[in-house]
N, C-alpha and C. Protein backbone atom coordinates (compact mmCIF):
# COMPACT_ATOMS: atom_id res chain seq x y z
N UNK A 1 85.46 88.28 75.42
CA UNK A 1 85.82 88.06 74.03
C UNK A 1 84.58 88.36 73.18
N UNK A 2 84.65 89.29 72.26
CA UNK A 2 83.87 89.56 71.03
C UNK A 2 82.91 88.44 70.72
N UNK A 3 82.10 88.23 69.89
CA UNK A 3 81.25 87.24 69.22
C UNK A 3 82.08 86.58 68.41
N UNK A 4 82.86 87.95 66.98
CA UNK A 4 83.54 87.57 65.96
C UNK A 4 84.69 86.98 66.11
N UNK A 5 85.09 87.39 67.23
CA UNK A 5 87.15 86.68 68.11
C UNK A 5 86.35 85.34 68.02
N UNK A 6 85.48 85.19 69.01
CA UNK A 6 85.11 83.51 69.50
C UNK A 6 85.22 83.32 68.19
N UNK A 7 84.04 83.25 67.72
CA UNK A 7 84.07 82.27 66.24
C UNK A 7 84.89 82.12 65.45
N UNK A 8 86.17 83.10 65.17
CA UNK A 8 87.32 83.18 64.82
C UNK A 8 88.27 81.72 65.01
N UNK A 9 88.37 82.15 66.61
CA UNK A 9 89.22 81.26 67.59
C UNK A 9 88.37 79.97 66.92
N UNK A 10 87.20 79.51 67.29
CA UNK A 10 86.64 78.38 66.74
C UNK A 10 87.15 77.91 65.69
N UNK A 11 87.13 78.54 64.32
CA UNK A 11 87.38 77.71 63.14
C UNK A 11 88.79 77.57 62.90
N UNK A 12 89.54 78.13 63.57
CA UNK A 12 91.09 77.98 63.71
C UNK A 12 91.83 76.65 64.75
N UNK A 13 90.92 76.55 65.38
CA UNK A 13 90.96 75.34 66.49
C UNK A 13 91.14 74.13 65.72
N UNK A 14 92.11 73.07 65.60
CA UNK A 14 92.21 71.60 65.13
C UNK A 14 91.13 70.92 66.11
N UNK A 15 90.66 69.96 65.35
CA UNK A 15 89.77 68.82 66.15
C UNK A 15 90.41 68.32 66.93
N UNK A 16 89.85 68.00 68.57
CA UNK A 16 90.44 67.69 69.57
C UNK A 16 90.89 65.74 69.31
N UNK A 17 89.80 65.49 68.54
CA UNK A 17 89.91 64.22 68.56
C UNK A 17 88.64 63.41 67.29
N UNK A 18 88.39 62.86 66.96
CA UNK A 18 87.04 62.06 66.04
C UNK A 18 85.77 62.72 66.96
N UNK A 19 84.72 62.83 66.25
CA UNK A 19 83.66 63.12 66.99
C UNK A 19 83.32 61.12 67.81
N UNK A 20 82.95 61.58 68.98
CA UNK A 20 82.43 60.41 69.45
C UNK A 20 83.26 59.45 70.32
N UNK A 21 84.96 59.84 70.11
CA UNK A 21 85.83 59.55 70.95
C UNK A 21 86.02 60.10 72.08
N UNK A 22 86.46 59.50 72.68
CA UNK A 22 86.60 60.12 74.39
C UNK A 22 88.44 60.83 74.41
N UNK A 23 88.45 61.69 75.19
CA UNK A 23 89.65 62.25 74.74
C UNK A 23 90.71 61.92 76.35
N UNK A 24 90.13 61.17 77.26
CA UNK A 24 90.58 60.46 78.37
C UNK A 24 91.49 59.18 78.00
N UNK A 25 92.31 59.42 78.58
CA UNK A 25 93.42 58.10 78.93
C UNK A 25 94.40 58.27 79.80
N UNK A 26 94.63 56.75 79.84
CA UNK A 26 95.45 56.06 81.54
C UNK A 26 96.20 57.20 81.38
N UNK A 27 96.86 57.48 80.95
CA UNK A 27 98.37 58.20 81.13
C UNK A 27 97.80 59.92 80.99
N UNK A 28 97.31 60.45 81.48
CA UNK A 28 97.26 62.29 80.89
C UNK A 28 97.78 62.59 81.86
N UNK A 29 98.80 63.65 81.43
CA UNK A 29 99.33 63.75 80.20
C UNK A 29 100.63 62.79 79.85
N UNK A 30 100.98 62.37 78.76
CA UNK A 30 101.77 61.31 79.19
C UNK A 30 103.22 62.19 78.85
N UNK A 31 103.67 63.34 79.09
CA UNK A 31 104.93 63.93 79.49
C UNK A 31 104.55 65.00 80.11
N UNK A 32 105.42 65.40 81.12
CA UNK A 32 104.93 66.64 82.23
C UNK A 32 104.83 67.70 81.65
N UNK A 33 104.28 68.93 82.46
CA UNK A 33 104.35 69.84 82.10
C UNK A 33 105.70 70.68 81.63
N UNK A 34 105.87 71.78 80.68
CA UNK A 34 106.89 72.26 80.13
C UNK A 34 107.38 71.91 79.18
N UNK A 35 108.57 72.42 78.63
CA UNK A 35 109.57 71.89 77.56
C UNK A 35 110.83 70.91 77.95
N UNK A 36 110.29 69.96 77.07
CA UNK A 36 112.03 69.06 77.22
C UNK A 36 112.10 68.60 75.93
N UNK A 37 113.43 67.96 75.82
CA UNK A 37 114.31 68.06 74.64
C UNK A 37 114.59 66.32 74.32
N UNK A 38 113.92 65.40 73.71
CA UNK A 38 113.95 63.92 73.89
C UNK A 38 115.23 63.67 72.26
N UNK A 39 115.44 62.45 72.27
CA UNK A 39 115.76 61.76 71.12
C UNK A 39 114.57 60.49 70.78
N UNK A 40 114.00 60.93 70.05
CA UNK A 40 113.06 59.55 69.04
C UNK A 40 113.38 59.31 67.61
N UNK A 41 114.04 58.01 67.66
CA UNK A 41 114.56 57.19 66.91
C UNK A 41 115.60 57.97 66.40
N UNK A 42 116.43 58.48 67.15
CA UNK A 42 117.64 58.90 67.10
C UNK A 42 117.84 60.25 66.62
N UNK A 43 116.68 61.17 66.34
CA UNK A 43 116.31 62.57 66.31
C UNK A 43 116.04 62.99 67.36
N UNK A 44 116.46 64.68 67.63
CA UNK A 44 116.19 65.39 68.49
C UNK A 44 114.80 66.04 67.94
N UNK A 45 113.85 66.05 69.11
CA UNK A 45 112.60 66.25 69.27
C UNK A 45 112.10 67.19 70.42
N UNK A 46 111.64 68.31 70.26
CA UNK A 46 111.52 69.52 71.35
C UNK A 46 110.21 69.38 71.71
N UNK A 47 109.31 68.70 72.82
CA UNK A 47 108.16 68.72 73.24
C UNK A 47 107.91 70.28 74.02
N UNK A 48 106.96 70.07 74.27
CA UNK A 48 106.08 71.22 75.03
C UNK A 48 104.69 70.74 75.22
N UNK A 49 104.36 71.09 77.14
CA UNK A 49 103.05 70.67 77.20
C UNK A 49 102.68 71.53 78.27
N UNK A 50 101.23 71.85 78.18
CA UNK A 50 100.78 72.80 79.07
C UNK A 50 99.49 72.37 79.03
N UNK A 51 98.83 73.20 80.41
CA UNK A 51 97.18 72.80 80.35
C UNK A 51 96.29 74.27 80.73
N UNK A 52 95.22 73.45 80.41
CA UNK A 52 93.88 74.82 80.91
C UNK A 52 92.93 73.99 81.67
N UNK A 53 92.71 74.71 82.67
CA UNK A 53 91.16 74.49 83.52
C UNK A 53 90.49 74.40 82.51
N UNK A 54 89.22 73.13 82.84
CA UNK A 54 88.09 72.81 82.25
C UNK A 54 86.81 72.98 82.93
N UNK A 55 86.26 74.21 82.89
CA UNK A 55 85.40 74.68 83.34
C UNK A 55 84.19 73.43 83.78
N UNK A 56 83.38 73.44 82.60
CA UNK A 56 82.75 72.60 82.11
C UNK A 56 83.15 71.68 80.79
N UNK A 57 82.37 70.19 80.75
CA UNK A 57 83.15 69.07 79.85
C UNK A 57 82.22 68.93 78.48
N UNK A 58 81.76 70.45 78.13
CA UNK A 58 80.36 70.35 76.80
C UNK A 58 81.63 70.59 75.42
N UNK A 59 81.29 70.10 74.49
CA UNK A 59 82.59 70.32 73.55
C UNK A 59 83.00 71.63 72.75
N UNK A 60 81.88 72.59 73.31
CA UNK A 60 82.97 73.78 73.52
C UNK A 60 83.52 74.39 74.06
N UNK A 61 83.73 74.47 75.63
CA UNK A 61 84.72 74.53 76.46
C UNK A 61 85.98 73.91 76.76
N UNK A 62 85.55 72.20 76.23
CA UNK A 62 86.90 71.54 75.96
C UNK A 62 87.89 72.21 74.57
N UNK A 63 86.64 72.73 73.69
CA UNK A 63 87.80 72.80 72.43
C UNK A 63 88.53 74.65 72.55
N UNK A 64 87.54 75.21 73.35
CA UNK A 64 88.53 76.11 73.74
C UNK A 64 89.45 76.21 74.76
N UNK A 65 89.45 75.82 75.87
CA UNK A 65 90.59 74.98 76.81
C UNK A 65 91.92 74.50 76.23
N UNK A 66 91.04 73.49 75.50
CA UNK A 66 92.05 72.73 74.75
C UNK A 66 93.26 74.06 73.05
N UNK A 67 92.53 74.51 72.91
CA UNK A 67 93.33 76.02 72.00
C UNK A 67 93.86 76.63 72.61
N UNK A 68 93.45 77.03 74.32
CA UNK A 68 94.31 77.95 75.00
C UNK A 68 95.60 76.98 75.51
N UNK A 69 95.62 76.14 75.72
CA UNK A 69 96.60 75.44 76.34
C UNK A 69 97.07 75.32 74.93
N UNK A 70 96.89 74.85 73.83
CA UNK A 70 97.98 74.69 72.75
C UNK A 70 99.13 75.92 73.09
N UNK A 71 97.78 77.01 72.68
CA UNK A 71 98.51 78.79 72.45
C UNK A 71 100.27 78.70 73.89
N UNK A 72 99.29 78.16 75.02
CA UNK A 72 100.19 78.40 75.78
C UNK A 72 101.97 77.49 75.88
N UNK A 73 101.14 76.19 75.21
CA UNK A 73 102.20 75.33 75.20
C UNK A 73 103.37 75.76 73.80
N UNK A 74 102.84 76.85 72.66
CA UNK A 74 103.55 77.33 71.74
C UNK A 74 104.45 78.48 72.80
N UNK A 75 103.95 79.22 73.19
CA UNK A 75 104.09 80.23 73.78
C UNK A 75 105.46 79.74 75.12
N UNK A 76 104.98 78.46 75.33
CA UNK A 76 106.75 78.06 76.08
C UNK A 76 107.78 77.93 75.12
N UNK A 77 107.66 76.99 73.83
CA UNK A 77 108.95 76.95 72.92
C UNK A 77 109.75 78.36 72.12
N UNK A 78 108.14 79.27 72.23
CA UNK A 78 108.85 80.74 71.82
C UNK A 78 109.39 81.26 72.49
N UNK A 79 109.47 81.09 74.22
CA UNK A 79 110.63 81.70 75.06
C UNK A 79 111.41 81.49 74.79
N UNK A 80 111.93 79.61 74.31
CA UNK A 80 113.09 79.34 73.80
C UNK A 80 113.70 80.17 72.92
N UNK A 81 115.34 80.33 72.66
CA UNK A 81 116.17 80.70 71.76
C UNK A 81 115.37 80.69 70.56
N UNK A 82 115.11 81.70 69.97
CA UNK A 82 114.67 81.77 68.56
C UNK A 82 115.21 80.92 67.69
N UNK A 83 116.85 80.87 67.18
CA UNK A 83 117.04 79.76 66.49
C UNK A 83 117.32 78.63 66.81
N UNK A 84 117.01 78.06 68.10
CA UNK A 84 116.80 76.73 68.44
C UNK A 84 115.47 76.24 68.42
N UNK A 85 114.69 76.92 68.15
CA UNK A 85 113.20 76.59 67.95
C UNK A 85 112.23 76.97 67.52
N UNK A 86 112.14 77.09 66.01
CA UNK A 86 111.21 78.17 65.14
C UNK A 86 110.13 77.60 64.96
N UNK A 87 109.01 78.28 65.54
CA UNK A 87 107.62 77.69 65.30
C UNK A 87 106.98 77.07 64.05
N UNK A 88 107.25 77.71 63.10
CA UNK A 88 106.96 76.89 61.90
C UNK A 88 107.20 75.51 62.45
N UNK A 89 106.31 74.38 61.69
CA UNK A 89 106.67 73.45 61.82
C UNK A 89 106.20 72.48 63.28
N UNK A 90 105.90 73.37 64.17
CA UNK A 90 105.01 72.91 65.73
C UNK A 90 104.00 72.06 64.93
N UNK A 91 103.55 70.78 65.47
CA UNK A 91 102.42 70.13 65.28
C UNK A 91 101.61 69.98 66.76
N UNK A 92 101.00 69.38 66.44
CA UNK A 92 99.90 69.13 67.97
C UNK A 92 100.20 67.75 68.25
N UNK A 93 101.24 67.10 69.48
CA UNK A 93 101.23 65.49 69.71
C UNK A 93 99.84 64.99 70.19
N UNK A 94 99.85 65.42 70.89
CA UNK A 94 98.35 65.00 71.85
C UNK A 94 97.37 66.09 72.53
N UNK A 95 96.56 65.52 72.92
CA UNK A 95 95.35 66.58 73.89
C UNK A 95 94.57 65.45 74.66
N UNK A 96 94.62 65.57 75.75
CA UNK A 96 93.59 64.78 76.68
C UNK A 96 93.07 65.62 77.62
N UNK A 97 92.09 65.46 78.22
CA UNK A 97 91.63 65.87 79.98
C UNK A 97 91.51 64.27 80.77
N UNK A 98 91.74 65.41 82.01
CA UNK A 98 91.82 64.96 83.46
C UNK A 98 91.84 65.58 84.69
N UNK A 99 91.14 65.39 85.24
CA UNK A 99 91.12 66.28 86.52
C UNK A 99 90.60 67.43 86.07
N UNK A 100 89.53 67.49 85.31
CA UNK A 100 89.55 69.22 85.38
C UNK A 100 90.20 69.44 84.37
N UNK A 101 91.49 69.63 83.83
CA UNK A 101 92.20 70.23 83.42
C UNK A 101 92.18 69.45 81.96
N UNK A 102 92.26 70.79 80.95
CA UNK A 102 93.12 69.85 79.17
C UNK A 102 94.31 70.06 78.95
N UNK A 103 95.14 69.00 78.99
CA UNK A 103 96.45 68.93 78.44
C UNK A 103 96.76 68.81 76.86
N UNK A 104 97.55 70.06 76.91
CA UNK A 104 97.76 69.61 75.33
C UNK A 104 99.42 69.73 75.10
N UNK A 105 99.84 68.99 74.13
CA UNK A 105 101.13 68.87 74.03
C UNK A 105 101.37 69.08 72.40
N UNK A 106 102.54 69.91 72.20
CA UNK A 106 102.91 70.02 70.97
C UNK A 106 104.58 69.80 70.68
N UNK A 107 105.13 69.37 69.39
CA UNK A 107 106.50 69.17 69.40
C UNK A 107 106.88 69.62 67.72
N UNK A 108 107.92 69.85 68.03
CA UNK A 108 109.25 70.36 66.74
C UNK A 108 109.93 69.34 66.24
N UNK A 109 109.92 68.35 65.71
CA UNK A 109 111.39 67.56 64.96
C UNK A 109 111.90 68.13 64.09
N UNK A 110 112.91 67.10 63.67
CA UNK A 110 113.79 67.91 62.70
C UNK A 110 113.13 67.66 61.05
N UNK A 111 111.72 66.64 61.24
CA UNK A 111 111.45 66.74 60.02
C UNK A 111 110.37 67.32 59.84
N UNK A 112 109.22 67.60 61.44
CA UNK A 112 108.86 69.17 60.49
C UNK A 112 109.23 69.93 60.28
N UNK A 113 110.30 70.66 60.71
CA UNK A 113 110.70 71.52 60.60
C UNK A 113 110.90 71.61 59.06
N UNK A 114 111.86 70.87 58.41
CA UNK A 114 112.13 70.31 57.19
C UNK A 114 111.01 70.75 56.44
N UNK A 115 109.65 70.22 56.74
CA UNK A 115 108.69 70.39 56.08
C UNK A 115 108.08 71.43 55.94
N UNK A 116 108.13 72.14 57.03
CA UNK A 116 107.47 73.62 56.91
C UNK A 116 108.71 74.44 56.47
N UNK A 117 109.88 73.91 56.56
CA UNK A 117 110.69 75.22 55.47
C UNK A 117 111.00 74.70 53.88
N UNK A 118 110.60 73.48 53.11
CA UNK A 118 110.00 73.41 52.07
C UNK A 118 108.39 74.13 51.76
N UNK A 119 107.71 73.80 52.75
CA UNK A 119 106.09 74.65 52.36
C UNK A 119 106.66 75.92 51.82
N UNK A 120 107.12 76.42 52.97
CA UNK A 120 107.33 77.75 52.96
C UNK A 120 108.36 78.79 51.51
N UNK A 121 109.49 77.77 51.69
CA UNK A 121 109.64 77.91 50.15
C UNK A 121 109.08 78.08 48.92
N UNK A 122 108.37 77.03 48.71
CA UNK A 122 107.33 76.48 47.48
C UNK A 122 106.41 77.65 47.14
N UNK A 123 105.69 78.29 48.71
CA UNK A 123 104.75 78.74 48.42
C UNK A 123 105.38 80.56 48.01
N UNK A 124 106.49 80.82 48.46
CA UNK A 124 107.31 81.29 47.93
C UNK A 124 107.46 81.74 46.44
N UNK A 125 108.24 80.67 46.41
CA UNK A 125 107.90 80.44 44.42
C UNK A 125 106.45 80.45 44.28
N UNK A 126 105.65 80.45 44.51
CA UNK A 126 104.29 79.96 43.48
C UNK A 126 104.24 81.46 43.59
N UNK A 127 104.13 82.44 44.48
CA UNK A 127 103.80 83.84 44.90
C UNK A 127 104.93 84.66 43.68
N UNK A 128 105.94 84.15 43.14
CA UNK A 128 107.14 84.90 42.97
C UNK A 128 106.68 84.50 41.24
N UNK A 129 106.24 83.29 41.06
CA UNK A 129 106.24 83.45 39.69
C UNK A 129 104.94 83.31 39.21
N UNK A 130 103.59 84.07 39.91
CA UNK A 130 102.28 84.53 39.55
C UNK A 130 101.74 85.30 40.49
N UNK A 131 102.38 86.49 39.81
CA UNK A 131 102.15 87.88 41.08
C UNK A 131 100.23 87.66 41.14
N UNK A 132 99.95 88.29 41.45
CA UNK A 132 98.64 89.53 41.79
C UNK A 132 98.59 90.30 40.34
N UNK A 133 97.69 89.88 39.56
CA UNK A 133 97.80 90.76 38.65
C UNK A 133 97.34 92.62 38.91
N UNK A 134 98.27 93.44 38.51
CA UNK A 134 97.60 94.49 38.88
C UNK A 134 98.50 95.00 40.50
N UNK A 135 99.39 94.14 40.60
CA UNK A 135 100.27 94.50 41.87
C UNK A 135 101.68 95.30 41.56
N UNK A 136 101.89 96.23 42.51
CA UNK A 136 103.43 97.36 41.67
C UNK A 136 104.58 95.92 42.07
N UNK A 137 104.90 95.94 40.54
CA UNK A 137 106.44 95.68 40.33
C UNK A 137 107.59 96.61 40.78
N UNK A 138 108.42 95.90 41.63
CA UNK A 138 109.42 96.25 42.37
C UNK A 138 110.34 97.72 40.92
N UNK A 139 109.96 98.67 41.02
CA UNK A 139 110.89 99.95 39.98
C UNK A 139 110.02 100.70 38.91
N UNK A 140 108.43 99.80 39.01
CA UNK A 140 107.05 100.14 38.29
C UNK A 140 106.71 101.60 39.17
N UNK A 141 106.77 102.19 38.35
CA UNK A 141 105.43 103.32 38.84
C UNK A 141 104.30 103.17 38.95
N UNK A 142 103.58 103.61 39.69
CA UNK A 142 101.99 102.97 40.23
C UNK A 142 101.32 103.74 39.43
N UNK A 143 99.93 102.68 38.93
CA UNK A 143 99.09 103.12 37.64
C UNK A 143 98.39 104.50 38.49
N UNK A 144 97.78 104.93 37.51
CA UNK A 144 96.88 106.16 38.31
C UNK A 144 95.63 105.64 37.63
N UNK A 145 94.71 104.61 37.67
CA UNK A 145 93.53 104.36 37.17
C UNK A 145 92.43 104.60 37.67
C-alpha cells in the first residue's frame, strides 16, 4: 500500500475506542461471525461481524485490522439482496480483540436507515437549492470564458 492510500485509510478509520481504554472483553465477539437478522425491541436489526489477524497489538495495526474487518464485515451485508440491505445507514456496533484477532461488528436498523435516507435527502435539497456558482444549468449553454 502507497504512503498516500495508508494515510488515507487512516483518517477515514473511526476511533476504535477512547484513547487509554482497553478494547478487550469477557465476551469477544459477543455475536458470531457473519450476518444474522435479530429483533431488538421489537425492530428488525441486520448484524454483521467479521475479523482480521492482529499482527502486532501497537495502535496502528489494531486500527488498521480493525478497518479491514469493518470493510469486510460491510462487504458481507453487500452480498445481501440489495434492497434488503442498503449500506447507507451501517454503523459500527462494536470492535474488540482476542486471540490475535479484531472483531468488528456492524448493523442496519430500521432507524438508521431512516436516518441516512433523511441525511441524504436534506443534503439533496441544500445541493438543489445553492448550486456551485458558475456550474451548467440543466438547458444552459456552457460559458466560453
Amino acid at each position: 500500500m502507497r504512503a498516500s492510500a495508508f494515510a488515507l485509510l487512516l483518517l477515514l478509520l473511526p476511533p476504535l475506542c477512547a484513547p487509554g481504554a482497553s478494547l478487550g472483553a469477557p465476551t469477544c465477539p459477543p455475536s458470531p461471525l457473519g450476518v444474522h437478522v435479530e429483533q431488538v425491541n421489537g425492530k428488525r436489526v441486520v448484524k454483521s461481524v467479521a475479523r482480521e489477524e492482529l499482527p502486532d497489538e501497537d495502535d496502528l495495526e489494531t486500527a488498521l485490522a480493525a478497518g479491514l474487518a469493518e470493510l469486510r464485515a460491510k462487504a458481507l451485508l453487500a452480498g445481501r439482496s440489495a434492497d434488503t440491505v442498503p449500506l447507507s445507514g451501517v454503523v459500527r456496533d462494536f470492535a474488540c480483540t482476542a486471540e490475535g484477532f479484531v472483531y468488528v461488528g456492524v448493523k442496519l436498523g430500521s432507524e438508521q436507515a431512516q436516518q441516512a435516507s433523511t441525511l441524504r435527502r436534506a443534503m439533496g435539497d441544500s445541493i438543489r437549492s445553492s448550486p456551485t456558482p458558475g456550474a451548467e444549468a440543466p438547458g444552459r449553454p456552457r460559458r466560453a470564458d
